[in-house]
N, C-alpha and C. Protein backbone atom coordinates (compact mmCIF):
# COMPACT_ATOMS: atom_id res chain seq x y z
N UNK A 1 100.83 116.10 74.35
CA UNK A 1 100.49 115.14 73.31
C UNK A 1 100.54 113.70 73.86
N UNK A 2 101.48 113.47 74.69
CA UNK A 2 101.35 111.83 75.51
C UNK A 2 100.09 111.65 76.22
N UNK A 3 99.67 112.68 76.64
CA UNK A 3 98.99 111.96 77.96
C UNK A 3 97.33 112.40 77.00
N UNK A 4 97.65 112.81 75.75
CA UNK A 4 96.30 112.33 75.04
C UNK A 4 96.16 111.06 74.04
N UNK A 5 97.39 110.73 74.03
CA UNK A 5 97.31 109.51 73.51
C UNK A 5 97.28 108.13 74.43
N UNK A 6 98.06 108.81 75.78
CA UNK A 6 97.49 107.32 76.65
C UNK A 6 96.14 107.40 76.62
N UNK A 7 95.63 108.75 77.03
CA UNK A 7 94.20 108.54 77.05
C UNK A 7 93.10 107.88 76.20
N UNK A 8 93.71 107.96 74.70
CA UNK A 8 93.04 107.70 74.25
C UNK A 8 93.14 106.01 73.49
N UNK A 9 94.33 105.60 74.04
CA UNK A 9 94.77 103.88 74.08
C UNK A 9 93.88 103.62 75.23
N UNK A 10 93.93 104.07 75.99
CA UNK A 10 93.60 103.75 77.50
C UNK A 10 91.90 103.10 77.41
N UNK A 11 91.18 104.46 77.03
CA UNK A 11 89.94 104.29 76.64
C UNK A 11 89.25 103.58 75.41
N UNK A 12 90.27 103.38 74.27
CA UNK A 12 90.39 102.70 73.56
C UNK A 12 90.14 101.03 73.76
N UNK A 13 90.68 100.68 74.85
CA UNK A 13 91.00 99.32 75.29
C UNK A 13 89.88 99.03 76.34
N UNK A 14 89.39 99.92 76.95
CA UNK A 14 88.19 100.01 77.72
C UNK A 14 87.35 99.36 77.07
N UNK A 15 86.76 100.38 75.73
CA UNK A 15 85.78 100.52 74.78
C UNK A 15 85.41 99.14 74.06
N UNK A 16 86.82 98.35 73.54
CA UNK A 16 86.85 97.21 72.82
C UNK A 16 86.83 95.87 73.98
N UNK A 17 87.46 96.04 74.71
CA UNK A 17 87.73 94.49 75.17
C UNK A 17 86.57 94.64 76.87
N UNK A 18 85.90 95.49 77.09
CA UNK A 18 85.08 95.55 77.86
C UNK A 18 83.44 95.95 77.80
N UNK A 19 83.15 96.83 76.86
CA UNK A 19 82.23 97.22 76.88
C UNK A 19 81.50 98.58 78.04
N UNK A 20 82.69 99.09 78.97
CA UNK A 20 82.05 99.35 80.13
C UNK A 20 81.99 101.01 79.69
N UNK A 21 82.62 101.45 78.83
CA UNK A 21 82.30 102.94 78.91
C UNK A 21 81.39 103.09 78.43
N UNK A 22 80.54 102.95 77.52
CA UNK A 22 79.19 103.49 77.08
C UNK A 22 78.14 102.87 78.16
N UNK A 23 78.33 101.99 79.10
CA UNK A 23 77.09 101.58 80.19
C UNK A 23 77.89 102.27 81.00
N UNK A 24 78.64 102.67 81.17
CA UNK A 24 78.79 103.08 82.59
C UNK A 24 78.85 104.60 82.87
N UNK A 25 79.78 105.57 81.91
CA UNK A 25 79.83 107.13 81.84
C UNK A 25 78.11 107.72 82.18
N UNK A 26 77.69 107.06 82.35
CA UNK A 26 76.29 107.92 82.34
C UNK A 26 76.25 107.65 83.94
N UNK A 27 76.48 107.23 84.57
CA UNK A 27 76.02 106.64 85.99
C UNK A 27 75.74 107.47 86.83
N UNK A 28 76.08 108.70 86.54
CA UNK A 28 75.60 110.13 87.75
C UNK A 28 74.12 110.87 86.88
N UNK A 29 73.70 110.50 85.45
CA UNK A 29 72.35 110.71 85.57
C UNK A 29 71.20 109.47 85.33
N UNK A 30 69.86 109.86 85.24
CA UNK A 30 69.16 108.76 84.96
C UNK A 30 69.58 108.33 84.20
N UNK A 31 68.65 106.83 84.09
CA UNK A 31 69.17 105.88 83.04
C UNK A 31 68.78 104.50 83.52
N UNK A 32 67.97 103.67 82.56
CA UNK A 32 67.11 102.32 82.69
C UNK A 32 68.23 101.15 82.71
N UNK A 33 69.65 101.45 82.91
CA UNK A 33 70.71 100.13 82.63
C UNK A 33 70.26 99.76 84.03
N UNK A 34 70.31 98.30 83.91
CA UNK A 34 70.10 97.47 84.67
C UNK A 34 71.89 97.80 85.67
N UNK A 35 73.08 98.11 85.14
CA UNK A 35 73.95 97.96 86.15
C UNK A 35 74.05 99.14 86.75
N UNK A 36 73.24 100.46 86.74
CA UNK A 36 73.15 101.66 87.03
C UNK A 36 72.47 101.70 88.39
N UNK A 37 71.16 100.80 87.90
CA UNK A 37 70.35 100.24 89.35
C UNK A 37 70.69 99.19 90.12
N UNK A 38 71.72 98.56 89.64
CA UNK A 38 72.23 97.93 90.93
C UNK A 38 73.02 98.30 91.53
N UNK A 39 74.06 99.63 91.18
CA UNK A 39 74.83 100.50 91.91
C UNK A 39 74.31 101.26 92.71
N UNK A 40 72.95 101.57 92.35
CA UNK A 40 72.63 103.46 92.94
C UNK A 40 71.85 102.46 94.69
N UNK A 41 70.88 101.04 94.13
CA UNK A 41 70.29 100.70 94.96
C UNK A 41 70.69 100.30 96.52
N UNK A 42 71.99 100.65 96.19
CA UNK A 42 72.78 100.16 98.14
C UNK A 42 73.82 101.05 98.14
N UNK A 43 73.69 102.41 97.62
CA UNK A 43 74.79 103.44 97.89
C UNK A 43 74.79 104.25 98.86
N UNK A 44 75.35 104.08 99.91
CA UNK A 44 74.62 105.27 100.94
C UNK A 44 75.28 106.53 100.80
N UNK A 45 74.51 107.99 101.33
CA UNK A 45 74.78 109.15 100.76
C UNK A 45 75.45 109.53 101.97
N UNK A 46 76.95 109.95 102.08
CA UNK A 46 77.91 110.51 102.99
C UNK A 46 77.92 111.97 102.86
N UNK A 47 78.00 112.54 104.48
CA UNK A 47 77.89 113.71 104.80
C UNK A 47 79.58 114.32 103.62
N UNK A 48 79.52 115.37 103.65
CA UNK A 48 81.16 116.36 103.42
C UNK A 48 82.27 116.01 104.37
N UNK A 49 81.55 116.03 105.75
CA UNK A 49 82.22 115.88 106.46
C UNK A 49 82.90 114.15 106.86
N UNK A 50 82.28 113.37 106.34
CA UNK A 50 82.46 112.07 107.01
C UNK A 50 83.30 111.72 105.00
N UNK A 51 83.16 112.31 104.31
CA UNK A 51 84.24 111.87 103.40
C UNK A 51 85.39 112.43 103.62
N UNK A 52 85.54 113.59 103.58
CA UNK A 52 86.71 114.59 104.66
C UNK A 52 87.61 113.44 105.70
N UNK A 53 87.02 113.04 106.10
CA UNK A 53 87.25 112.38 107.04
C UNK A 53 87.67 111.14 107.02
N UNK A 54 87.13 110.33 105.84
CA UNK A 54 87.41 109.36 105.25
C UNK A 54 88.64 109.30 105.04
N UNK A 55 89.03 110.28 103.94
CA UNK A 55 89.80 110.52 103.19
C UNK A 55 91.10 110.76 103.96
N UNK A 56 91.31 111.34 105.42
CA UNK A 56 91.83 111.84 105.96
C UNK A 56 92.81 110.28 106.56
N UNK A 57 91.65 109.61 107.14
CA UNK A 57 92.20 108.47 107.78
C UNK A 57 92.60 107.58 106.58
N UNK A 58 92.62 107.39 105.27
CA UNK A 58 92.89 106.98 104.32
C UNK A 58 94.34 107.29 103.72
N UNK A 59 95.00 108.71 103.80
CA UNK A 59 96.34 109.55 103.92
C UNK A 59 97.17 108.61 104.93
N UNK A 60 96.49 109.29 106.06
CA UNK A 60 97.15 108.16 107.13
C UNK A 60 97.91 107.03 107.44
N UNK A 61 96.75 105.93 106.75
CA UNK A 61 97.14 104.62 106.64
C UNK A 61 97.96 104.37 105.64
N UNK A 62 97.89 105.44 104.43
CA UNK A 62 98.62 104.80 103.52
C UNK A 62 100.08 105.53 104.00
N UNK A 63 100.30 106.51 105.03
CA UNK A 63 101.60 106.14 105.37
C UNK A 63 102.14 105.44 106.07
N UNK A 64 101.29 105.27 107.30
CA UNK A 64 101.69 104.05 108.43
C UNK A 64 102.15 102.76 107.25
N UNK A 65 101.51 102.43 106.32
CA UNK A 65 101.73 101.14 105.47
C UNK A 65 103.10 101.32 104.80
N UNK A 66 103.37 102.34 104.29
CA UNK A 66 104.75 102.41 103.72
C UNK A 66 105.58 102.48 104.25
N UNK A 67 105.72 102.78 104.97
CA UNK A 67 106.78 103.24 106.29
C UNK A 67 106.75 101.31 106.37
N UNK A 68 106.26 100.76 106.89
CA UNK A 68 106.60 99.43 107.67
C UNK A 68 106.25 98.17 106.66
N UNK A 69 105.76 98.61 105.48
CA UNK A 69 106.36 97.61 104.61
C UNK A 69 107.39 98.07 103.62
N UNK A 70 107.80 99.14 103.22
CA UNK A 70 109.52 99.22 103.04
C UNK A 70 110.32 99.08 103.78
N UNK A 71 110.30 99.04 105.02
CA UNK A 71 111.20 98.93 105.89
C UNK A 71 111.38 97.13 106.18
N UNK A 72 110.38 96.52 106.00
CA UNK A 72 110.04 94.60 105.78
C UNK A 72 110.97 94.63 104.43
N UNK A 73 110.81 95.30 103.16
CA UNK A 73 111.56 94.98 101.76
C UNK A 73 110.60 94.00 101.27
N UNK A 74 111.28 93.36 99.97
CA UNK A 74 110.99 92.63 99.24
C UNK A 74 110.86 90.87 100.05
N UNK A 75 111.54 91.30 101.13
CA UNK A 75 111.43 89.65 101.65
C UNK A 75 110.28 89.64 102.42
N UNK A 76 109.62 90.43 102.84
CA UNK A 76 108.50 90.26 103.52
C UNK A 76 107.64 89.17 103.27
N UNK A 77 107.18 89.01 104.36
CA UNK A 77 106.47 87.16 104.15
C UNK A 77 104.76 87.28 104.21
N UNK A 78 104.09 85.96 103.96
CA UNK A 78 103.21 86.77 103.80
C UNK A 78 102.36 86.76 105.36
N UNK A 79 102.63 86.24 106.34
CA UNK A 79 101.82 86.73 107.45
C UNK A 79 102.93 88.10 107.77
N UNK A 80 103.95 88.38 107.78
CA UNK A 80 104.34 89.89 108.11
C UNK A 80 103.12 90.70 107.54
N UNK A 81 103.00 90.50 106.09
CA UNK A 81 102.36 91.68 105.33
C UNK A 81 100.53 91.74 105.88
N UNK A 82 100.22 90.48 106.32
CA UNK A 82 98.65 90.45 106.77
C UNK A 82 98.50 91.37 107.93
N UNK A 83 99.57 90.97 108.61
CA UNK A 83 99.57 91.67 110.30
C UNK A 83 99.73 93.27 109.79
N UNK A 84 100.61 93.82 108.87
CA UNK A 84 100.40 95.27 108.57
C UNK A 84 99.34 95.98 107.95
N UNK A 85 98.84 94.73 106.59
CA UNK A 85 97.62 95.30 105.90
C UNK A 85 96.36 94.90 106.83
N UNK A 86 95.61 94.11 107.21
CA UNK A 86 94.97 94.24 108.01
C UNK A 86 94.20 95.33 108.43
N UNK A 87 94.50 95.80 109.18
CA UNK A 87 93.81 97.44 109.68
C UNK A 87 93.41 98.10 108.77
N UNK A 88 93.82 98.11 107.97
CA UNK A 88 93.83 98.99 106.53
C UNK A 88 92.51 98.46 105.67
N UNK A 89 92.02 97.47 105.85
CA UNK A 89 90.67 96.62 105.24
C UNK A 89 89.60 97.28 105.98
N UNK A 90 89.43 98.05 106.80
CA UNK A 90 88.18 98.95 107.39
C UNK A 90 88.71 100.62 106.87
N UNK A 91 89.32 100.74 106.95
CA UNK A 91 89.55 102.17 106.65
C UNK A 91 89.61 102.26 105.20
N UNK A 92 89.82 101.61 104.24
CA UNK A 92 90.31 101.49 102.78
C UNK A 92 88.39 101.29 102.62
N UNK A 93 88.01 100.25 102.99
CA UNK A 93 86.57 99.53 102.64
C UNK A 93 85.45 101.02 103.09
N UNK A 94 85.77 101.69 103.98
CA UNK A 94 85.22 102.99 103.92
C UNK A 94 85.29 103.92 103.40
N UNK A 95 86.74 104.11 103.04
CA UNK A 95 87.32 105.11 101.66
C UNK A 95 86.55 104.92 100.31
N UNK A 96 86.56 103.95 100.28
CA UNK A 96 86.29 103.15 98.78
C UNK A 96 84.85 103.70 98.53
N UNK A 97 83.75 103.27 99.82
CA UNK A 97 82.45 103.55 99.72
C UNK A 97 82.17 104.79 99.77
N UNK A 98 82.83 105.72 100.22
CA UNK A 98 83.03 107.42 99.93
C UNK A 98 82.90 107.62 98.81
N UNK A 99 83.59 106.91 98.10
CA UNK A 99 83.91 107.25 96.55
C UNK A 99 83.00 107.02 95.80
N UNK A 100 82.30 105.87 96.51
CA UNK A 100 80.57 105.40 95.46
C UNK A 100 80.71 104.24 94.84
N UNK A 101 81.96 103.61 95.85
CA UNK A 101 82.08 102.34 95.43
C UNK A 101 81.02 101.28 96.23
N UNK A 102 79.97 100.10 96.18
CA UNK A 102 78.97 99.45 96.73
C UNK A 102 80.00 98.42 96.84
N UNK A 103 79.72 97.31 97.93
CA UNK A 103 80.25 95.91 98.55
C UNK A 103 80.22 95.17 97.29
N UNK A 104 79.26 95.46 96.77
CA UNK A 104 78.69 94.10 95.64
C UNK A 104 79.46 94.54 94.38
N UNK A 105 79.67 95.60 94.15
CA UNK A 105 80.51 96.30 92.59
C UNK A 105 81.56 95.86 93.36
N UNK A 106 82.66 96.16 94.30
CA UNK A 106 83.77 95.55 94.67
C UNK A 106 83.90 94.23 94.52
N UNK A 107 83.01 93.45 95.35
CA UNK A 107 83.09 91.98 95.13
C UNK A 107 83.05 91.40 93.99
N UNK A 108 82.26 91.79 93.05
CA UNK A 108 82.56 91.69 91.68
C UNK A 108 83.48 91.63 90.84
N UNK A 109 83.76 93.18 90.81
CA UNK A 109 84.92 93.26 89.56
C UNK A 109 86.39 92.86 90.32
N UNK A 110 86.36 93.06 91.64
CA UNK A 110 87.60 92.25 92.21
C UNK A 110 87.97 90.81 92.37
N UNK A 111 86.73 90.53 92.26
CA UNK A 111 86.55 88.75 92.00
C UNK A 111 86.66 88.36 93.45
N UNK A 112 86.26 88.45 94.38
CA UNK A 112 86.21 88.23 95.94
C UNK A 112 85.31 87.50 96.45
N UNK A 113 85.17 87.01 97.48
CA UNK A 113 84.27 86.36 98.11
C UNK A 113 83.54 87.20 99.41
N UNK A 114 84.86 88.04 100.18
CA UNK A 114 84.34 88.89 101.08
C UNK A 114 84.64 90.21 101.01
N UNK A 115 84.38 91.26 102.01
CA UNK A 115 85.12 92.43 101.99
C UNK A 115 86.40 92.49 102.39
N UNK A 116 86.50 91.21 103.70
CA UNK A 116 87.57 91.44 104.43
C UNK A 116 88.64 90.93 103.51
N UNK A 117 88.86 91.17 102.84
CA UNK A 117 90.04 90.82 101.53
C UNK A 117 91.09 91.45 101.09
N UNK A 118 92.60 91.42 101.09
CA UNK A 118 93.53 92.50 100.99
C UNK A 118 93.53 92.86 99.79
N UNK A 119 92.70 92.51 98.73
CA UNK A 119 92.67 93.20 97.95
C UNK A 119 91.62 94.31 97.94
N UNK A 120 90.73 94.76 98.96
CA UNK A 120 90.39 95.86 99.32
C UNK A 120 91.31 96.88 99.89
N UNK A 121 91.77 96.62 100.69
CA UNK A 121 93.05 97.57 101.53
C UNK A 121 93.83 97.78 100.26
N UNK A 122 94.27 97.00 99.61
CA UNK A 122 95.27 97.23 98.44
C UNK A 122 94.49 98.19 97.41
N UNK A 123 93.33 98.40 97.14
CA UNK A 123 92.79 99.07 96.30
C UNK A 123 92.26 100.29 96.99
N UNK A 124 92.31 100.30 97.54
CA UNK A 124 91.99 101.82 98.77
C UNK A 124 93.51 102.45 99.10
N UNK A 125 94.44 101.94 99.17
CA UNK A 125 96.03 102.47 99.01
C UNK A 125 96.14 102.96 98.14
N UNK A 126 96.12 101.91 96.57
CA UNK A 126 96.88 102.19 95.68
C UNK A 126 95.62 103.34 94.97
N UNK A 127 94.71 103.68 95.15
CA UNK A 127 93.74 104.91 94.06
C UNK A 127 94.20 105.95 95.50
N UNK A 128 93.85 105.62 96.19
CA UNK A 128 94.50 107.24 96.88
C UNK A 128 95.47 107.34 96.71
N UNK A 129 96.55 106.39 96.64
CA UNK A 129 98.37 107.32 96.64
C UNK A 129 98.28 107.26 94.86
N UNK A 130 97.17 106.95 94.16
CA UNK A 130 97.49 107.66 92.64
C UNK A 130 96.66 108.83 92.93
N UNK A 131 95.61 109.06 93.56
CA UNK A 131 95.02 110.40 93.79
C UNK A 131 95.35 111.42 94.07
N UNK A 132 96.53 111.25 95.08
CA UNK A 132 97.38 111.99 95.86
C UNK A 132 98.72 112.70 94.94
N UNK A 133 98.78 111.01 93.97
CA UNK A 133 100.08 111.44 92.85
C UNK A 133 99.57 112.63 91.69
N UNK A 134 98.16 112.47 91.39
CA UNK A 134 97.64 113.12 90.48
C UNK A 134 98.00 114.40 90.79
N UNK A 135 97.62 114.95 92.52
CA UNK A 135 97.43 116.30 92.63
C UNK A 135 98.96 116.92 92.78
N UNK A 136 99.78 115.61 92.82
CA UNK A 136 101.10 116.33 92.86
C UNK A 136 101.69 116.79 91.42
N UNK A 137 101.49 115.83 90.30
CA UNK A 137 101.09 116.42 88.81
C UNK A 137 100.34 117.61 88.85
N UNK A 138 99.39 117.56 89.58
CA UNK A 138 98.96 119.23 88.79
C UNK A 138 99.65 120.12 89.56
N UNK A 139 100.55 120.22 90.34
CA UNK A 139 101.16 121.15 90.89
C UNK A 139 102.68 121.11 90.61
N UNK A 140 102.93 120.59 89.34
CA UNK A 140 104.15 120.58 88.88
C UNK A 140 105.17 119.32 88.89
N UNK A 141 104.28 118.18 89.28
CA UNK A 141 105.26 116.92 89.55
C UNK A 141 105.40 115.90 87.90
N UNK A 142 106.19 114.96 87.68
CA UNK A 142 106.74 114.72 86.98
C UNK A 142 105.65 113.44 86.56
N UNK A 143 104.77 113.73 85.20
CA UNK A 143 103.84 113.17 84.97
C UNK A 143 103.93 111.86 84.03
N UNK A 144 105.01 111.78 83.67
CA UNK A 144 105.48 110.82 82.69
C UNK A 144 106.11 109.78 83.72
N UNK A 145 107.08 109.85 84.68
CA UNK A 145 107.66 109.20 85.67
C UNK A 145 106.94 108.14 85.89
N UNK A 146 105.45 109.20 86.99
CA UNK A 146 104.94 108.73 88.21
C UNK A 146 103.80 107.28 86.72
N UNK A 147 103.24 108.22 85.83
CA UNK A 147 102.02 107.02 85.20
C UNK A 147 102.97 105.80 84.31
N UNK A 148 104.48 105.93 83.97
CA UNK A 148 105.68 104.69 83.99
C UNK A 148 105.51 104.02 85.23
N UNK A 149 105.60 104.79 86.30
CA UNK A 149 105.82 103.80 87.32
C UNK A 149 104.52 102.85 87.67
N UNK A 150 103.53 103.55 88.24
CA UNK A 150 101.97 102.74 87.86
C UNK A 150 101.64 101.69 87.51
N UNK A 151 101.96 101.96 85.82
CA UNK A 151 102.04 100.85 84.57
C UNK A 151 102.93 99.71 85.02
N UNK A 152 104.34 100.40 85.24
CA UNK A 152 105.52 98.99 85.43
C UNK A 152 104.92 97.79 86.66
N UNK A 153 104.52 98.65 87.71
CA UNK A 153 103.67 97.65 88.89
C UNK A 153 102.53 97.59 88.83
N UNK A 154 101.69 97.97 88.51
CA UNK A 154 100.70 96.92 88.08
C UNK A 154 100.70 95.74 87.01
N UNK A 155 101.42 96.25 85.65
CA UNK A 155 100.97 95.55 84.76
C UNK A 155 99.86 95.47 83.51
N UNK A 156 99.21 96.82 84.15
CA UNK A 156 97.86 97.10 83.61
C UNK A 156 98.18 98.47 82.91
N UNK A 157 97.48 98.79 81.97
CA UNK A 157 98.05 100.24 81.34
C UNK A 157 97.05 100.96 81.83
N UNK A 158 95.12 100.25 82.27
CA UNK A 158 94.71 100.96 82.36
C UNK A 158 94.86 101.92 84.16
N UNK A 159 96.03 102.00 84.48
CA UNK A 159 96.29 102.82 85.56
C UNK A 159 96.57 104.32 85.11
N UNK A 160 96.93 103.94 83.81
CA UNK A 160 97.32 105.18 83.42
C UNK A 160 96.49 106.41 83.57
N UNK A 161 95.33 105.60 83.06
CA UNK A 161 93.43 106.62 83.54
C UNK A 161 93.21 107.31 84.92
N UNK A 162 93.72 106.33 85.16
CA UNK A 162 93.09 106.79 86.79
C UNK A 162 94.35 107.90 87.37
N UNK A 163 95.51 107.88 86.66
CA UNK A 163 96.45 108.84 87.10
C UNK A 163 96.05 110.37 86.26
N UNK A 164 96.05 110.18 85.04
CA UNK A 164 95.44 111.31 84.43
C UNK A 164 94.77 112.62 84.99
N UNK A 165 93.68 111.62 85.16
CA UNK A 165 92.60 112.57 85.23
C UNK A 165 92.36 112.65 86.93
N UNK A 166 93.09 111.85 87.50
CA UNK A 166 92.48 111.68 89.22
C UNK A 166 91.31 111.02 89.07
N UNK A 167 90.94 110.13 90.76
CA UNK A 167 89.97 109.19 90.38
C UNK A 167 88.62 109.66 90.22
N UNK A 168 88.02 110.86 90.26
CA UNK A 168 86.87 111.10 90.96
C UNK A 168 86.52 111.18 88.90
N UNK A 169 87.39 112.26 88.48
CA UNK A 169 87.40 112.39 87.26
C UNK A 169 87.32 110.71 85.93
N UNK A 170 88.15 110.08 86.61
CA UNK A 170 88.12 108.26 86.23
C UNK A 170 87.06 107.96 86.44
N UNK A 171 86.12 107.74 87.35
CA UNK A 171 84.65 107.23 87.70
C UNK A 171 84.01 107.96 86.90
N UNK A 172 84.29 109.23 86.35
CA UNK A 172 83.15 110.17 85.53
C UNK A 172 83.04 109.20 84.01
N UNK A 173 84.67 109.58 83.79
CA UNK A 173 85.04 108.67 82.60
C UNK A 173 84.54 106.93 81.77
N UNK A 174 84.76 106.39 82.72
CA UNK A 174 84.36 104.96 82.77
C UNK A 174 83.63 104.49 83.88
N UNK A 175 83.40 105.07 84.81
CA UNK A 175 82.08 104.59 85.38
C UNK A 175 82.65 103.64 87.17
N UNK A 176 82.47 103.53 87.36
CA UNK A 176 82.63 102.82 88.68
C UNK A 176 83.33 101.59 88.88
N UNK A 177 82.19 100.53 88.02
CA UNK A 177 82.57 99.57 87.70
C UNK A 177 83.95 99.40 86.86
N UNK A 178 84.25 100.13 85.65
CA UNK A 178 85.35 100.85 85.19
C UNK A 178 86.50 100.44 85.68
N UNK A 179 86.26 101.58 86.90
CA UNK A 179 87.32 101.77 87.89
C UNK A 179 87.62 100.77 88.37
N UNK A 180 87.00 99.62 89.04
CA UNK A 180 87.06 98.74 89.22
C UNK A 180 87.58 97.38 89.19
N UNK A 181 87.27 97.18 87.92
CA UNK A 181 87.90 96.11 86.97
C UNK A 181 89.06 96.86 86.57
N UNK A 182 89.92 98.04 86.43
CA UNK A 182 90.73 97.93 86.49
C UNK A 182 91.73 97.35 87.08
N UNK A 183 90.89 98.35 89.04
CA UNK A 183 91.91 97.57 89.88
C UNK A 183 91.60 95.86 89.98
N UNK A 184 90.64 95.68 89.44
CA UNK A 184 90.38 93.76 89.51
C UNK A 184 91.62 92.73 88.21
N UNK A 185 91.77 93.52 87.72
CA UNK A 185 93.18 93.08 86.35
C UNK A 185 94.42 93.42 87.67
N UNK A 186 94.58 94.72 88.38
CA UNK A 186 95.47 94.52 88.90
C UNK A 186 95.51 93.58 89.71
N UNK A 187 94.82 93.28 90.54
CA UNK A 187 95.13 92.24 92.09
C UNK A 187 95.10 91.01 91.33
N UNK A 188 94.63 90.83 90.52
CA UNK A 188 95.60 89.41 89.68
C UNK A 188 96.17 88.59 89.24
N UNK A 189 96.96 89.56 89.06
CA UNK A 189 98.40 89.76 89.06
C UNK A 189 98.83 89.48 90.33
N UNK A 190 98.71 90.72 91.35
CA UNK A 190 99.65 90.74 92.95
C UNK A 190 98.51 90.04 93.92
N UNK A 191 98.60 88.70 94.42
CA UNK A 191 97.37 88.28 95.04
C UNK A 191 97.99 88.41 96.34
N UNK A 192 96.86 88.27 97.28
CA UNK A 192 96.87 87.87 98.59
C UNK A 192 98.04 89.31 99.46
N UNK A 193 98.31 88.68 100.38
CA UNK A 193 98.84 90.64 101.58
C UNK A 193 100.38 90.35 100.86
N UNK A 194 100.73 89.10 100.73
CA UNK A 194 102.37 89.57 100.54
C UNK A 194 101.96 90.49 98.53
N UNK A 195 101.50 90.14 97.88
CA UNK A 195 101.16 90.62 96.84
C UNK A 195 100.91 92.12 96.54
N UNK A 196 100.24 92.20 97.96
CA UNK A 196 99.92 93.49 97.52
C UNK A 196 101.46 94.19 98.14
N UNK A 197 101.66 93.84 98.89
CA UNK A 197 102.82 94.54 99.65
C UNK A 197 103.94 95.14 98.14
N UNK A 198 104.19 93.97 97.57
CA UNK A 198 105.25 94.16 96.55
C UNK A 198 104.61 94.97 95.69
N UNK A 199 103.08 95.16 95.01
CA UNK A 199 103.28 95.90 94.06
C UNK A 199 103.16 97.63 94.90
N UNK A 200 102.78 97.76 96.31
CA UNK A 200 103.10 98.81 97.01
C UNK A 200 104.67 99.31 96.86
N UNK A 201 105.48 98.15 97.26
CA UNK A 201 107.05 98.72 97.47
C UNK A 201 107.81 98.53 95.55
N UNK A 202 107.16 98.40 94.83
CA UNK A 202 107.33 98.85 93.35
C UNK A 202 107.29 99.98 92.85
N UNK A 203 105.75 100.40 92.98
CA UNK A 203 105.50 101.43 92.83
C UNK A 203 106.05 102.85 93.50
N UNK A 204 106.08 102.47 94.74
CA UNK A 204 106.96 103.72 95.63
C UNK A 204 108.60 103.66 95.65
N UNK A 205 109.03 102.53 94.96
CA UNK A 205 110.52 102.83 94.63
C UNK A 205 110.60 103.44 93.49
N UNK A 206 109.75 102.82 92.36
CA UNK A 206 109.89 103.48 91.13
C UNK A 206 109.54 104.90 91.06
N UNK A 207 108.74 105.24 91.91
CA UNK A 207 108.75 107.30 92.01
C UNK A 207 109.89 107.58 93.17
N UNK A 208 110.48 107.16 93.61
CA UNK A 208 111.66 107.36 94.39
C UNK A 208 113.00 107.57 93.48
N UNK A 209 113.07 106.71 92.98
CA UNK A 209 114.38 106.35 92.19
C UNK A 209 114.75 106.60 91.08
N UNK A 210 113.29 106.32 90.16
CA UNK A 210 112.91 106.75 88.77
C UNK A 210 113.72 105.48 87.68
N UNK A 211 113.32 104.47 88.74
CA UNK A 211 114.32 103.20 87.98
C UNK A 211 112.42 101.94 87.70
C-alpha cells in the first residue's frame, strides 16, 4: 500500500507542477510532439553488447567512487572530489546515452552548459546505484529504508519513482526528459564535485546505517 501511494504522489506532482507525463510516456511510439522529435533525432542505436558493457564499466566506477570518497568523508574539498569524479564524466556520459538519454535532453533539464559537468558523473552514479538498489528490492531488500534514504539526500521525492519501478521502467513512466528533470531538481540542490560527493556519502550512509 506505500509504495502505491508514493507512486501515486510521485506522479501526481509530475502531472501538476510539470506537465511532462502526458508528453512524454508515449516516447517509445509514434507521435507528432515536437519534444519526441527532438529526442529520437540524435539518439544513436547501441549494440546489446556495448550497453552490457556500458553498464558494466558504470558498476565499476560507481565503486571505485565510493570507496575513495567515503574514505575523503564529509570534509572532502572540492578539488579532492573533482580529481575523483572526473573519470567518471566519460563513463557516466556513456551510461546515460545507453539509456536514451541525448547531450541536448541532459543539457537541458540539468541546466548545463557542457557535458563535461559533474553533474553528469553524479547522475550516471546516482540512477545506477538506485538501479542496482531497485534490483536488490526485488530480491528481498528493504524497500522503505533504501527510497527514505534517496528522498533524505536528494531532497526531491521524485526519487522515489525512479527507485520503484527501476529506471528503465521510470523512462517508460514519465518519459526521459522526466527522468531528467528529476535528476535536474536534484543537482540543485548538491552543485559542483564537492556537492555531488556529499549527496553520494548521504545516501550510502543512510542504507548503511539506516540513520
Amino acid at each position: 500500500m506505500k509504495k502505491l501511494i508514493v507512486n501515486a504522489l510521485v506522479l501526481s506532482m509530475l502531472m501538476s507542477s510539470t506537465g511532462i507525463l502526458s508528453s512524454c510516456s508515449t516516447e517509445e511510439h509514434s507521435s507528432s510532439s515536437s519534444s519526441e522529435k527532438f529526442i529520437q533525432k540524435s539518439q544513436k542505436v547501441y549494440t546489446p553488447e556495448e550497453i552490457l558493457a556500458a553498464k558494466k564499466a558504470m558498476d565499476e566506477e560507481c565503486l571505485r567512487i565510493k570507496s575513495l570518497i567515503l574514505e575523503k568523508g564529509r570534509e572532502i574539498t572540492e578539488a579532492e572530489a573533482e580529481i575523483i569524479l572526473t573519470p567518471s564524466i566519460e563513463v557516466s556520459h556513456l551510461y546515460l546515452n545507453t539509456l536514451g538519454f541525448t547531450d541536448d535532453v541532459l543539457m537541458e533539464e540539468l541546466g548545463i552548459n557542457s557535458i563535461q559537468s559533474p553533474a553528469i558523473a553524479g547522475m550516471g552514479i546516482m540512477l545506477n546505484d538506485y538501479d542496482n538498489q531497485y534490483v536488490a528490492v526485488a530480491q528481498g531488500g528493504t524497500w522503505d529504508l533504501i527510497v527514505d534514504c534517496a528522498v533524505d539526500a536528494s531532497g526531491i521525492a521524485g526519487v522515489a519513482l525512479l527507485l520503484q519501478a527501476g529506471i528503465k521502467q521510470a523512462i517508460k513512466d514519465v518519459g526521459l526528459k522526466g527522468v531528467a528533470k528529476i535528476m535536474g531538481k536534484f543537482f540543485s540542490k548538491y552543485l559542483g564535485y564537492v556537492g555531488t560527493a556529499i549527496a553520494i556519502i548521504d545516501f550510502v550512509e543512510c542504507v548503511s546505517t539506516g540513520d
